[in-house]
N, C-alpha and C. Protein backbone atom coordinates (compact mmCIF):
# COMPACT_ATOMS: atom_id res chain seq x y z
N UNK A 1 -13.02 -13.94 -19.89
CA UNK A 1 -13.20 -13.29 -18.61
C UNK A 1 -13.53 -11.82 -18.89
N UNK A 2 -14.65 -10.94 -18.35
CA UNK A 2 -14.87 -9.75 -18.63
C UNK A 2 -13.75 -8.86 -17.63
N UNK A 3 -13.78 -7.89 -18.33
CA UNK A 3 -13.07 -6.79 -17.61
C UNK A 3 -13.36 -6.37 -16.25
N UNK A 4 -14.21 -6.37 -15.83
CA UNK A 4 -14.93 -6.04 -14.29
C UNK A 4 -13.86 -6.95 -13.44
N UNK A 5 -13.73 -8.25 -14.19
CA UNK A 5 -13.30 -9.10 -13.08
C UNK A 5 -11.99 -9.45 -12.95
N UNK A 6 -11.35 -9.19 -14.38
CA UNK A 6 -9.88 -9.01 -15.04
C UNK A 6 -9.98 -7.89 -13.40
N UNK A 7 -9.68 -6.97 -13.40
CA UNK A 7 -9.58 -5.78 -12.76
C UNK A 7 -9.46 -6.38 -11.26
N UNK A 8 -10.09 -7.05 -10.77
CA UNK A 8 -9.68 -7.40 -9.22
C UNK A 8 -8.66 -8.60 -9.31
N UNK A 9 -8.27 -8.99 -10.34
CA UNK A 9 -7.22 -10.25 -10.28
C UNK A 9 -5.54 -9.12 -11.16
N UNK A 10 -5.26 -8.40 -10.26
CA UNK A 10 -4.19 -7.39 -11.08
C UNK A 10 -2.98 -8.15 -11.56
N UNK A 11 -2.52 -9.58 -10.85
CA UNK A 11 -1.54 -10.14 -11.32
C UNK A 11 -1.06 -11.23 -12.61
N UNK A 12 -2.32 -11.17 -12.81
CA UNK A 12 -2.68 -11.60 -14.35
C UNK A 12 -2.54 -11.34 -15.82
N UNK A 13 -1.41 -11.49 -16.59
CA UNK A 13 -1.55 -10.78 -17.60
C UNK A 13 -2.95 -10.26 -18.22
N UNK A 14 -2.88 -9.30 -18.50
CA UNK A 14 -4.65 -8.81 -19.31
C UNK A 14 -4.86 -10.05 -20.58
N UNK A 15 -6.14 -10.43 -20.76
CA UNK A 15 -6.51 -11.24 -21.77
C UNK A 15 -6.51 -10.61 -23.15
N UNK A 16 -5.59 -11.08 -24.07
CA UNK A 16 -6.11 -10.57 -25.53
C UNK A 16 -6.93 -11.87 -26.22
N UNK A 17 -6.89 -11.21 -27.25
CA UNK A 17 -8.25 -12.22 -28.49
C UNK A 17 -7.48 -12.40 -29.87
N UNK A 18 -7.83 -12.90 -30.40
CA UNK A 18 -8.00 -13.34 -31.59
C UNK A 18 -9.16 -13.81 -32.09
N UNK A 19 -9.11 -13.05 -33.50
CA UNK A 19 -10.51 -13.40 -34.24
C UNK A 19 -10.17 -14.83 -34.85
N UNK A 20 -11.34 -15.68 -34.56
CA UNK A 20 -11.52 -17.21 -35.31
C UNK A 20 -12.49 -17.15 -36.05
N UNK A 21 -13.39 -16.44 -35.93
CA UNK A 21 -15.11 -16.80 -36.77
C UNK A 21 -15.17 -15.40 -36.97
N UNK A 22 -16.28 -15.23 -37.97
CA UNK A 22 -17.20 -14.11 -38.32
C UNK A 22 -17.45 -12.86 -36.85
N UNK A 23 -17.00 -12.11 -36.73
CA UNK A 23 -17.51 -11.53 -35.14
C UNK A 23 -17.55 -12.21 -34.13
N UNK A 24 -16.66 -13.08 -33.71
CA UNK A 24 -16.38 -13.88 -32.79
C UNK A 24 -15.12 -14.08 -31.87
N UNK A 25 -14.42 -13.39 -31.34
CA UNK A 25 -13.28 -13.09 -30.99
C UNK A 25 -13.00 -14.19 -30.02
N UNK A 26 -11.71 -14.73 -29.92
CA UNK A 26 -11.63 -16.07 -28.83
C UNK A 26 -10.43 -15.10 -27.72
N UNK A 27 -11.17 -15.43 -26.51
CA UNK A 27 -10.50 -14.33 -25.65
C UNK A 27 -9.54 -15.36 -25.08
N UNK A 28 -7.90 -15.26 -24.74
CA UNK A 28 -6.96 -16.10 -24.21
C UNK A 28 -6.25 -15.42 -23.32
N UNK A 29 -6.48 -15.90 -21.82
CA UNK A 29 -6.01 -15.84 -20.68
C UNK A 29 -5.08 -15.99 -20.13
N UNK A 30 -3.82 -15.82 -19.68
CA UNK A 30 -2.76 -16.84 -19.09
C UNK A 30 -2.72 -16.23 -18.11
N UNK A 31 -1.66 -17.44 -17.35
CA UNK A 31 -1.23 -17.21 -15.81
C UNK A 31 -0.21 -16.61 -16.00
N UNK A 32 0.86 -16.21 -16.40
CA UNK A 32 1.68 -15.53 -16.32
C UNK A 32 2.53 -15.22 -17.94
N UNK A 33 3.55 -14.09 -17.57
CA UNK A 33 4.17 -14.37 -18.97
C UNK A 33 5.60 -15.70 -19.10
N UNK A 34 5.74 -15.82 -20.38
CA UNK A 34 6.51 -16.18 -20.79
C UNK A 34 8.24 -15.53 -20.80
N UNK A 35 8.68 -15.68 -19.12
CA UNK A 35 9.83 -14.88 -19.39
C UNK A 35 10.45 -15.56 -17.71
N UNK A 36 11.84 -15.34 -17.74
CA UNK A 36 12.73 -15.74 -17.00
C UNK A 36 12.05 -15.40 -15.47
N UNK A 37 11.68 -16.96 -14.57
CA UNK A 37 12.24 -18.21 -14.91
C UNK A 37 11.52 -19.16 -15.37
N UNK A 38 10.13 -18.74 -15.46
CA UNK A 38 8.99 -19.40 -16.20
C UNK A 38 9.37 -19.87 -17.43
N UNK A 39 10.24 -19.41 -18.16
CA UNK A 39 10.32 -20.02 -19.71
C UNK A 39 11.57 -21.23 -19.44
N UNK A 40 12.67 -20.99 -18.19
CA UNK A 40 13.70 -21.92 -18.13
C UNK A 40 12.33 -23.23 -17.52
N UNK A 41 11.86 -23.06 -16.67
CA UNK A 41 11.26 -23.94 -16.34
C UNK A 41 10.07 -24.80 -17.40
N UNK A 42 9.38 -23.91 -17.87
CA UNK A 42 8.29 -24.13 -18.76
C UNK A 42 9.46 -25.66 -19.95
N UNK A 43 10.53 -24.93 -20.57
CA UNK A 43 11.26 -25.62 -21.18
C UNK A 43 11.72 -27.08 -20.56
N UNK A 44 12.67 -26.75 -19.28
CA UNK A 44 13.12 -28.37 -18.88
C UNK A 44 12.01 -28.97 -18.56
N UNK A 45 10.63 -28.80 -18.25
CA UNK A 45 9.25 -29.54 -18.61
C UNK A 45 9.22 -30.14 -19.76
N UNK A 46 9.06 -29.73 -20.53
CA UNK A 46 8.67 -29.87 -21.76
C UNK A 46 9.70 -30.73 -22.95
N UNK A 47 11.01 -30.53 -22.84
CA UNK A 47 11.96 -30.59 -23.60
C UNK A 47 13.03 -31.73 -22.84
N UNK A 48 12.89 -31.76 -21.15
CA UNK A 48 13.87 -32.62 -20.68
C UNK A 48 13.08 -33.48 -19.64
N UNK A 49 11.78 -33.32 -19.72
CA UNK A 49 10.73 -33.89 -18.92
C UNK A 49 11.12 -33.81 -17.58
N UNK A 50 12.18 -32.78 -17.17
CA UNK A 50 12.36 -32.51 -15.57
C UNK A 50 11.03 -32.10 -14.98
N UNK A 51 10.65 -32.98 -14.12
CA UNK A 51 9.16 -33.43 -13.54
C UNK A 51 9.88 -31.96 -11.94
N UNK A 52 10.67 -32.23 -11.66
CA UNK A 52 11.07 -31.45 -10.56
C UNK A 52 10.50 -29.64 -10.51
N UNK A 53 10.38 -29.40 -12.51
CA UNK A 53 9.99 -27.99 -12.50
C UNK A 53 7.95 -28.35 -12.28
N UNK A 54 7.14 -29.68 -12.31
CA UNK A 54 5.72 -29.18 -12.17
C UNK A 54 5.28 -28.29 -11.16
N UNK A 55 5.95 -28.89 -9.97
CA UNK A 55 5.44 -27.94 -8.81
C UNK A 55 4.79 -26.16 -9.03
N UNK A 56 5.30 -25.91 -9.73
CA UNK A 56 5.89 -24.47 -9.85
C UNK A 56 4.70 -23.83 -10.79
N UNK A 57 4.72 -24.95 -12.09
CA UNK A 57 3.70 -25.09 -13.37
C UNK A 57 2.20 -25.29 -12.76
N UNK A 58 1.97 -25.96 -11.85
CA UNK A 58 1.07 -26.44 -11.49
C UNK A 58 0.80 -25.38 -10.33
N UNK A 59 1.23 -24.47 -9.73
CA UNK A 59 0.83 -23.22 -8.48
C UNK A 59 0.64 -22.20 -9.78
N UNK A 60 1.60 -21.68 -10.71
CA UNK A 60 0.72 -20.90 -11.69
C UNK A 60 -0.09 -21.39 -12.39
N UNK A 61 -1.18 -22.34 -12.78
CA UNK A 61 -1.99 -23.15 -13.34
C UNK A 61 -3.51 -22.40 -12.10
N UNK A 62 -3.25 -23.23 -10.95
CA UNK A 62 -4.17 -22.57 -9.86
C UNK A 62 -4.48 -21.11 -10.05
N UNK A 63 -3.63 -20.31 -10.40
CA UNK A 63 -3.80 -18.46 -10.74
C UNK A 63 -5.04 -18.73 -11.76
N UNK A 64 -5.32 -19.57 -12.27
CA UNK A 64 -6.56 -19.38 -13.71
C UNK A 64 -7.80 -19.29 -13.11
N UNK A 65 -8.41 -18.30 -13.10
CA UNK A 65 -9.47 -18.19 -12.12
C UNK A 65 -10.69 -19.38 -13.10
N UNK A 66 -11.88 -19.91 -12.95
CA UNK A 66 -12.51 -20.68 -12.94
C UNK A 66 -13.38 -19.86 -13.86
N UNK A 67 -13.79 -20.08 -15.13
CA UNK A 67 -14.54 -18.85 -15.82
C UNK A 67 -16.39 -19.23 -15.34
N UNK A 68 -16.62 -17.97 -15.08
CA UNK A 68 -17.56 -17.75 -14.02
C UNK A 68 -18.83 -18.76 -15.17
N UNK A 69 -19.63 -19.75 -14.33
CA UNK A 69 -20.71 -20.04 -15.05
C UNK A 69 -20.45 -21.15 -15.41
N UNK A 70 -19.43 -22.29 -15.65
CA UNK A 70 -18.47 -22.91 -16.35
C UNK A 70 -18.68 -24.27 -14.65
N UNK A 71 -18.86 -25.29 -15.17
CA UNK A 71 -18.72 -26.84 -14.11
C UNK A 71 -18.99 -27.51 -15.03
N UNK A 72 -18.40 -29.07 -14.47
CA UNK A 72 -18.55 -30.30 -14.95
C UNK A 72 -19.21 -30.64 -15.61
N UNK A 73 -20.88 -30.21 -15.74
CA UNK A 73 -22.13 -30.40 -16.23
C UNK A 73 -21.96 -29.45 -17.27
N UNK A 74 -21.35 -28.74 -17.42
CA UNK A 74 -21.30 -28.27 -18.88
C UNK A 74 -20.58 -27.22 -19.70
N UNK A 75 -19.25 -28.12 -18.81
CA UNK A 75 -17.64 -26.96 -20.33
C UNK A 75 -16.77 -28.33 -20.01
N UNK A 76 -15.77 -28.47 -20.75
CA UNK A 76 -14.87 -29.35 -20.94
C UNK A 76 -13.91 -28.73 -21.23
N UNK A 77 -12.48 -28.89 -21.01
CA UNK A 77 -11.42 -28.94 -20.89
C UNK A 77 -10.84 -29.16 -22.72
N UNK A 78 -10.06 -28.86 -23.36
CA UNK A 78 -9.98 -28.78 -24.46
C UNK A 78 -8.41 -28.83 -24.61
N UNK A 79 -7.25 -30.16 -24.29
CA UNK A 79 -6.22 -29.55 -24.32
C UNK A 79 -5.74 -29.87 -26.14
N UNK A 80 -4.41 -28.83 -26.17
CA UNK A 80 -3.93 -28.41 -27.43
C UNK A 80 -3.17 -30.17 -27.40
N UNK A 81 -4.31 -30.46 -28.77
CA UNK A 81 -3.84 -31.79 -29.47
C UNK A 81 -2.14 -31.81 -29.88
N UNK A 82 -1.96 -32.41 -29.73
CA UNK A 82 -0.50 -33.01 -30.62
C UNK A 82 0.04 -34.14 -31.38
N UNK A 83 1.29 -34.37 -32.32
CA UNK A 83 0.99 -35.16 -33.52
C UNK A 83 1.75 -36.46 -32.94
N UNK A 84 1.28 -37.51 -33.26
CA UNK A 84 1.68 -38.59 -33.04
C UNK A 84 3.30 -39.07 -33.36
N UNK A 85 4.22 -37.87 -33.92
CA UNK A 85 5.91 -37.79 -34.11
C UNK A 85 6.27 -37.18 -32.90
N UNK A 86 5.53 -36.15 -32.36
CA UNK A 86 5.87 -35.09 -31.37
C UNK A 86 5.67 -35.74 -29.85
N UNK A 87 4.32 -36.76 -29.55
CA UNK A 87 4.77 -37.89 -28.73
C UNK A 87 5.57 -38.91 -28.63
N UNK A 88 5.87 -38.99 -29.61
CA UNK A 88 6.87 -40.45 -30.16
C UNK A 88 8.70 -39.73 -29.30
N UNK A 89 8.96 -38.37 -30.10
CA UNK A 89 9.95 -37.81 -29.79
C UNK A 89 10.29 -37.17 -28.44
N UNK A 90 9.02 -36.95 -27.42
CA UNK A 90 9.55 -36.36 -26.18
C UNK A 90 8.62 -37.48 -25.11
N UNK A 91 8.39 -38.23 -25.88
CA UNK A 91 7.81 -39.54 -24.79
C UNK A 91 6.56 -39.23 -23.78
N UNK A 92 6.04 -37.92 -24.15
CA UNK A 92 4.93 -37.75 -23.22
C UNK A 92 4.27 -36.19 -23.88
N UNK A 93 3.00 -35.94 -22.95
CA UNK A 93 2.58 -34.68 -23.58
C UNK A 93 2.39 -34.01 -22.28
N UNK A 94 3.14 -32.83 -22.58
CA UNK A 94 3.05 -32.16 -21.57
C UNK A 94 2.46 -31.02 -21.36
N UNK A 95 1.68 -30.65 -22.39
CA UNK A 95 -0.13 -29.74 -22.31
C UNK A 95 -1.10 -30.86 -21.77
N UNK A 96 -1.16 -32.04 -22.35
CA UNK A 96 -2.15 -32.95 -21.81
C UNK A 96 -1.92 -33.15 -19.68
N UNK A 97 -0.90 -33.51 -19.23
CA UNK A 97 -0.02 -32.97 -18.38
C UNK A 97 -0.17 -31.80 -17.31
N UNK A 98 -0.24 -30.68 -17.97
CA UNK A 98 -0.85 -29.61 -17.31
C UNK A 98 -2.69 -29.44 -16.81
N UNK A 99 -3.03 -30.15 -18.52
CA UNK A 99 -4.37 -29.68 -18.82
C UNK A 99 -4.82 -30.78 -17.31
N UNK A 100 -4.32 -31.91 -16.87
CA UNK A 100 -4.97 -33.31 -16.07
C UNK A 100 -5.36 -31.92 -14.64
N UNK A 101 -4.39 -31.39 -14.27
CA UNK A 101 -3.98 -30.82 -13.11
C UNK A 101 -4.96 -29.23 -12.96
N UNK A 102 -5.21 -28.30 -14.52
CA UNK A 102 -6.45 -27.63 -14.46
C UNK A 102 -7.78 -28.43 -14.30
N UNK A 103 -7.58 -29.85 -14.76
CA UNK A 103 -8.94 -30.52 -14.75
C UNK A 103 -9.39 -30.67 -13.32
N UNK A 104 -8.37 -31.24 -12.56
CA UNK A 104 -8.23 -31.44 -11.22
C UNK A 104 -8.60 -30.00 -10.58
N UNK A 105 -8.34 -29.00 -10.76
CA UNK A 105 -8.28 -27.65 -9.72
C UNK A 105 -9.82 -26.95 -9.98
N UNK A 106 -9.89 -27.25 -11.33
CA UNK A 106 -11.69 -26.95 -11.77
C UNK A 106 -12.78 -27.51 -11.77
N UNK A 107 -11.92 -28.51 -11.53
CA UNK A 107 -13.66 -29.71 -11.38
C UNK A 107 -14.20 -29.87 -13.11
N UNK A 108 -13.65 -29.53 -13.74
CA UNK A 108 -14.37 -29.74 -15.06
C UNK A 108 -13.28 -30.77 -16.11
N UNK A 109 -13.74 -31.83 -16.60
CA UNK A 109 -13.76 -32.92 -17.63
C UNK A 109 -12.78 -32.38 -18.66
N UNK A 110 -11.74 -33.39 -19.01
CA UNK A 110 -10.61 -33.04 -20.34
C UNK A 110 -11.86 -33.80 -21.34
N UNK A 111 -11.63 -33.29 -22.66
CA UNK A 111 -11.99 -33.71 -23.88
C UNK A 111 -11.08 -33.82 -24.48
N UNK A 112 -10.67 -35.22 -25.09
CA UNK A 112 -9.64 -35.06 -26.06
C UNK A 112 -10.32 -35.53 -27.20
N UNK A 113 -11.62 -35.20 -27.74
CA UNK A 113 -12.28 -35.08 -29.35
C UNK A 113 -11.40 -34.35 -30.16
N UNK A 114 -10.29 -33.93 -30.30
CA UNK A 114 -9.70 -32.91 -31.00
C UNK A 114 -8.09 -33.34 -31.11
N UNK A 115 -8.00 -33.50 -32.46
CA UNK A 115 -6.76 -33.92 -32.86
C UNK A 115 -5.93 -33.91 -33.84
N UNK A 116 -5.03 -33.38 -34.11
CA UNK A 116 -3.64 -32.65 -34.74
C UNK A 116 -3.60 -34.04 -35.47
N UNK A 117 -3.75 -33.30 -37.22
CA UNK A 117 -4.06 -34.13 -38.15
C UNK A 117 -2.60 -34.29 -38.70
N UNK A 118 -1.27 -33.31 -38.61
CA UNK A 118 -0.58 -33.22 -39.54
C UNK A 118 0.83 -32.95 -38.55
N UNK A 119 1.94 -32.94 -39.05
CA UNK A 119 3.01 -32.93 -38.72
C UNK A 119 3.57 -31.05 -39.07
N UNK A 120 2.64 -30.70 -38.80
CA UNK A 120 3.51 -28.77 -38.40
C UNK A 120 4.77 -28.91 -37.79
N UNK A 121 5.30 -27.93 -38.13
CA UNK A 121 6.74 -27.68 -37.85
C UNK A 121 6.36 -26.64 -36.21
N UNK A 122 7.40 -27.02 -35.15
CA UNK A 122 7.49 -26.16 -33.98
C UNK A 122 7.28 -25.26 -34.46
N UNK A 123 5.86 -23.95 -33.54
CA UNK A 123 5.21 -22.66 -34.00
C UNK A 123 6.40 -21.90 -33.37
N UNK A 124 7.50 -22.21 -32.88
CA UNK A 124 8.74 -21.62 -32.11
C UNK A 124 9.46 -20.67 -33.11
N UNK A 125 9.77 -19.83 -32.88
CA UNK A 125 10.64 -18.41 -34.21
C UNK A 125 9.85 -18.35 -35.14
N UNK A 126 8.73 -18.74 -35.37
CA UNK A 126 7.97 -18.29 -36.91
C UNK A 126 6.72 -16.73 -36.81
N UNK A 127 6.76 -16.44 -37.80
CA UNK A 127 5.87 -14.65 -37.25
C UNK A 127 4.83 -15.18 -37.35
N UNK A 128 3.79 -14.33 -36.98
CA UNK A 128 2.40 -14.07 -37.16
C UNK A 128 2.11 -15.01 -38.72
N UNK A 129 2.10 -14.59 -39.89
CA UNK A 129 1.65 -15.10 -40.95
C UNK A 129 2.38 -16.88 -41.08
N UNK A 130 3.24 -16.88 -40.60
CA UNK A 130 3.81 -18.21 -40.86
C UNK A 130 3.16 -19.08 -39.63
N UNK A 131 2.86 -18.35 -38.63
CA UNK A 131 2.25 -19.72 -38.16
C UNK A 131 0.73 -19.91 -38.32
N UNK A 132 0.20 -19.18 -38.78
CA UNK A 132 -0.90 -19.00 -39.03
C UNK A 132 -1.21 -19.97 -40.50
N UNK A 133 -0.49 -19.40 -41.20
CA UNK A 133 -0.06 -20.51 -42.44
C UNK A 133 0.41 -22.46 -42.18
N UNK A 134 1.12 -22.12 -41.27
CA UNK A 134 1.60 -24.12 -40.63
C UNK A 134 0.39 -24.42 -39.77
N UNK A 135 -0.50 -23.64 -39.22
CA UNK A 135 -1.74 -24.32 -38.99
C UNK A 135 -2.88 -24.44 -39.76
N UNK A 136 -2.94 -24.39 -40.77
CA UNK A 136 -3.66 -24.88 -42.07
C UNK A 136 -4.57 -26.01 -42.04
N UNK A 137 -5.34 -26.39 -41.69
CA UNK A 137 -5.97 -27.89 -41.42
C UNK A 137 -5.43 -28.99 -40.53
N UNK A 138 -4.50 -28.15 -39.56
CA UNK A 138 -3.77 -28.74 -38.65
C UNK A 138 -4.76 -29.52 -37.36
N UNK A 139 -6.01 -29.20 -37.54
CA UNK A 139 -6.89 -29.94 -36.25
C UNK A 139 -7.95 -30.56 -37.31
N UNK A 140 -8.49 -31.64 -36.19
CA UNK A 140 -10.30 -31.98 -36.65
C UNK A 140 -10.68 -32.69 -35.63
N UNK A 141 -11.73 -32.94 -35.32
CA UNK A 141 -12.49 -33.25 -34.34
C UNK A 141 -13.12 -35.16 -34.75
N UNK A 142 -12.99 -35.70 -34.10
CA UNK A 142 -13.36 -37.07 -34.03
C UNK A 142 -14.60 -37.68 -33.35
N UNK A 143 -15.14 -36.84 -32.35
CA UNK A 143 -16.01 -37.42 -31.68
C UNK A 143 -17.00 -36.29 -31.31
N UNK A 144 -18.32 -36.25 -30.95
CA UNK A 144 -19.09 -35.09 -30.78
C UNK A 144 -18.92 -34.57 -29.26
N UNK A 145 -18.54 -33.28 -28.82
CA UNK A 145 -18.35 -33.17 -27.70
C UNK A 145 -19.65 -33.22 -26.73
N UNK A 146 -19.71 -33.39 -25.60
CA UNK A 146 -20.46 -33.70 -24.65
C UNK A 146 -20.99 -32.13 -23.77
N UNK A 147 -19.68 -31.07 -24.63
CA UNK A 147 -20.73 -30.01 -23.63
C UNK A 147 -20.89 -28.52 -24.54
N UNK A 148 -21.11 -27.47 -23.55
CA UNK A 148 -21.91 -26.22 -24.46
C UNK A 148 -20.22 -25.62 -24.15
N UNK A 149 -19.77 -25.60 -23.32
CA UNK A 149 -18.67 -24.45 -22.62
C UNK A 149 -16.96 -25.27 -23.45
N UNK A 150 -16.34 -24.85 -24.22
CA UNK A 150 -15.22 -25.75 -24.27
C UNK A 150 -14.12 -24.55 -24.02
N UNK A 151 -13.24 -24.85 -23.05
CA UNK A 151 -12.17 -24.60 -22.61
C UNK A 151 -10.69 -24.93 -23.37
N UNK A 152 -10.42 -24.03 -23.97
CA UNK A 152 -9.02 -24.83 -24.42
C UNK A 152 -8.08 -24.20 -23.73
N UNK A 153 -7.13 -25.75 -23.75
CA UNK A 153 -6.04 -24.93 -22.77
C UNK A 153 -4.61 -25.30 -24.03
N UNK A 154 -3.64 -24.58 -23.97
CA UNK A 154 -2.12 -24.68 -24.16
C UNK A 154 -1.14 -24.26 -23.28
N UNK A 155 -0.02 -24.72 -23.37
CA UNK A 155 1.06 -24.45 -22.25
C UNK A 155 1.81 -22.99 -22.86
N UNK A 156 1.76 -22.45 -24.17
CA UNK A 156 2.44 -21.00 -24.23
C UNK A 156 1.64 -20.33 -25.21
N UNK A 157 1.35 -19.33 -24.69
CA UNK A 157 0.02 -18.76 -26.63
C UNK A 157 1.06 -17.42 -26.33
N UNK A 158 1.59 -17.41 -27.65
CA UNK A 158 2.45 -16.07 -28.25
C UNK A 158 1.60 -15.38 -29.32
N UNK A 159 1.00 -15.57 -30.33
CA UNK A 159 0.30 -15.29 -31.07
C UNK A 159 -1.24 -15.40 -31.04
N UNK A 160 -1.58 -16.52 -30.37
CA UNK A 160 -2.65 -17.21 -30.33
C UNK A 160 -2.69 -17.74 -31.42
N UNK A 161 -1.84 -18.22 -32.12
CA UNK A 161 -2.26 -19.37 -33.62
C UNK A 161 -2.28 -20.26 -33.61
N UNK A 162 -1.82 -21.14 -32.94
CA UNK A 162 -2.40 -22.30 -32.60
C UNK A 162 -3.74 -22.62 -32.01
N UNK A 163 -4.30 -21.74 -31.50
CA UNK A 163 -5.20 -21.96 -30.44
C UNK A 163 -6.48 -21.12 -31.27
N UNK A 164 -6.34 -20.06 -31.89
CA UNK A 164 -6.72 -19.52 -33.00
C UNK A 164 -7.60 -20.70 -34.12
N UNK A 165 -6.58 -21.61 -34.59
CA UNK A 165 -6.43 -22.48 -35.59
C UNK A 165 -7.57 -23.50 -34.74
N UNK A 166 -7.18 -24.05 -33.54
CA UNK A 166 -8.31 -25.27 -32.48
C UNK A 166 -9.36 -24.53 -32.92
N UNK A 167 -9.38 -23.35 -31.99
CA UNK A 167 -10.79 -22.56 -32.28
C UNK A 167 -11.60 -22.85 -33.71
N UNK A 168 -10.99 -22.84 -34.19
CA UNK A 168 -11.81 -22.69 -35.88
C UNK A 168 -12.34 -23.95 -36.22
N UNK A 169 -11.73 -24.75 -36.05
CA UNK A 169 -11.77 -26.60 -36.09
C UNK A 169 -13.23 -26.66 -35.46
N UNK A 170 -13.10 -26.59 -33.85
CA UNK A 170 -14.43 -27.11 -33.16
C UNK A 170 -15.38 -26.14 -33.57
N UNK A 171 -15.34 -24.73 -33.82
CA UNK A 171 -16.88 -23.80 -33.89
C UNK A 171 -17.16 -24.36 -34.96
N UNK A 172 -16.54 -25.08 -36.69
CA UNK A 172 -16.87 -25.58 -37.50
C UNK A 172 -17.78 -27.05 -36.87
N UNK A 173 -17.09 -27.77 -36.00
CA UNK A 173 -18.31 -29.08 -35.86
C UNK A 173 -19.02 -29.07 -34.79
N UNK A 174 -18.71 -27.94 -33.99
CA UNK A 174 -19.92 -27.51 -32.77
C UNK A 174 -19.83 -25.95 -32.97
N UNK A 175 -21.05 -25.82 -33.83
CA UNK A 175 -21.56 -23.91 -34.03
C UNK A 175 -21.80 -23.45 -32.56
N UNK A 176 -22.32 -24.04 -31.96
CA UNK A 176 -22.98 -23.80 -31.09
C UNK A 176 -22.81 -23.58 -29.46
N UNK A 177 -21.29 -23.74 -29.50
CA UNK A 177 -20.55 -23.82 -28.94
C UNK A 177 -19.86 -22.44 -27.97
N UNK A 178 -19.67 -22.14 -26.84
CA UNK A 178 -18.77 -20.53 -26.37
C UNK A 178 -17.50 -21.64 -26.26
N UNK A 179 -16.62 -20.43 -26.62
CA UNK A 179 -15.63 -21.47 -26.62
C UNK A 179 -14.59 -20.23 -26.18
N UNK A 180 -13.29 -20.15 -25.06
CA UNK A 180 -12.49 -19.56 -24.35
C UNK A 180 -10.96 -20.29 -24.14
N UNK A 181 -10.54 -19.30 -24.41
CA UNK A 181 -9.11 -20.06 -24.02
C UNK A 181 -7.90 -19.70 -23.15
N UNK A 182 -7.38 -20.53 -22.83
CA UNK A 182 -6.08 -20.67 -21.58
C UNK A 182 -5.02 -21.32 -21.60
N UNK A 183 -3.99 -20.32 -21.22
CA UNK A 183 -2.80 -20.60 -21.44
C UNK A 183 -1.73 -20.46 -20.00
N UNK A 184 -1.03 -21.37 -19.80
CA UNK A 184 -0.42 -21.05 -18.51
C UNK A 184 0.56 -20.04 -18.62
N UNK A 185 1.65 -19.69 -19.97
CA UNK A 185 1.92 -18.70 -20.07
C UNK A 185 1.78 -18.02 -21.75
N UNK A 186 1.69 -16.59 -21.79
CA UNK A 186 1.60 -15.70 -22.53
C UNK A 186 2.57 -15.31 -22.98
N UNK A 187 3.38 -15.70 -23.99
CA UNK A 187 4.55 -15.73 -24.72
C UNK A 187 5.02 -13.99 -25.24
N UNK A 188 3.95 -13.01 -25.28
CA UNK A 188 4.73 -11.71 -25.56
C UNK A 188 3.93 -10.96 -24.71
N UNK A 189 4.92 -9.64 -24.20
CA UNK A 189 4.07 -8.91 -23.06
C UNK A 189 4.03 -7.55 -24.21
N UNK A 190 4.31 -7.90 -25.95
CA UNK A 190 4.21 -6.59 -26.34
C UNK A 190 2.53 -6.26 -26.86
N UNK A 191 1.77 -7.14 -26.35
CA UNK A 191 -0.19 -6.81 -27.06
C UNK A 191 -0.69 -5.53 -26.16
């Protein structure tokens, strides 16, 4: 999202970046921060599958403004893959979950070509270099995506390393690709 337009949406955390490619900065958006009661809620989602907190997840989800230029015909939805232990253990995915409900509010298509090759340890208490390090070949792509615009979404970007790490995966098997990312919340308000 450029700054012009950041600027009339004031309740938005400001977007930071992270570099993935050569001069390529991946700009990540969220709806809000990561802090009381968004994180109690964000959690019994996620951790106790209390369905009672979506309501809430799903009205800050709507705050993601629609990145200008971006429909059905050509960006896709990109949610943050996860490992086949990490579904097994909380019985559902609850970025995939969120991501159904941005798909729904944007009119634009989930892609799930993209998928978490390895068993990483929760990016939860680890710094900058360590998670950056546990995402190591942590994605790859399976299928050729269908559009130019890919959207990734995750449910908390603190670092952006995870999402950092996606990024790098798809610009490797689609160069060609703009690729932006979104997060419903923004895990530190210190950037």
């Amino acid at each position: 999202m450029c700054a012009a337009c950041h600027q009339h949406i004031t309740w938005l955390p400001a977007p930071f970046e992270v570099d993935f490619a050569i001069e390529q900065p991946l700009v990540i958006q969220a709806a809000t921060y990561y802090d009381y009661p968004i994180r109690q809620a964000i959690s019994a989602f996620k951790q106790h599958e209390d369905l009672t907190r979506l309501p809430i997840l799903v009205h800050l989800l709507r705050q993601l403004p629609r990145p200008k230029g971006c429909h059905a015909g050509n960006s896709v939805i990109v949610p943050m893959p996860t490992t086949d232990a990490r579904l097994i253990k909380r019985g559902f995915d609850p970025v995939t979950v969120l991501s159904q409900h941005l798909s729904h509010h944007w009119r634009i298509p989930l892609w799930h070509g993209a998928v978490r090759t390895d068993n990483t340890v929760s990016q939860r208490g680890l710094s900058r270099a360590e998670r950056l390090s546990n995402l190591d070949n942590a994605f790859d792509v399976n299928t050729i995506c269908p559009a130019r615009h890919l959207l990734l979404f995750d449910d908390v970007a603190t670092t952006g390393a995870s999402l950092q790490a996606l990024a790098r995966t798809l610009i490797t098997h689609h160069p060609r690709a703009s690729l932006t990312a979104f997060a419903l919340a923004h895990g530190s308000q210190d950037r």
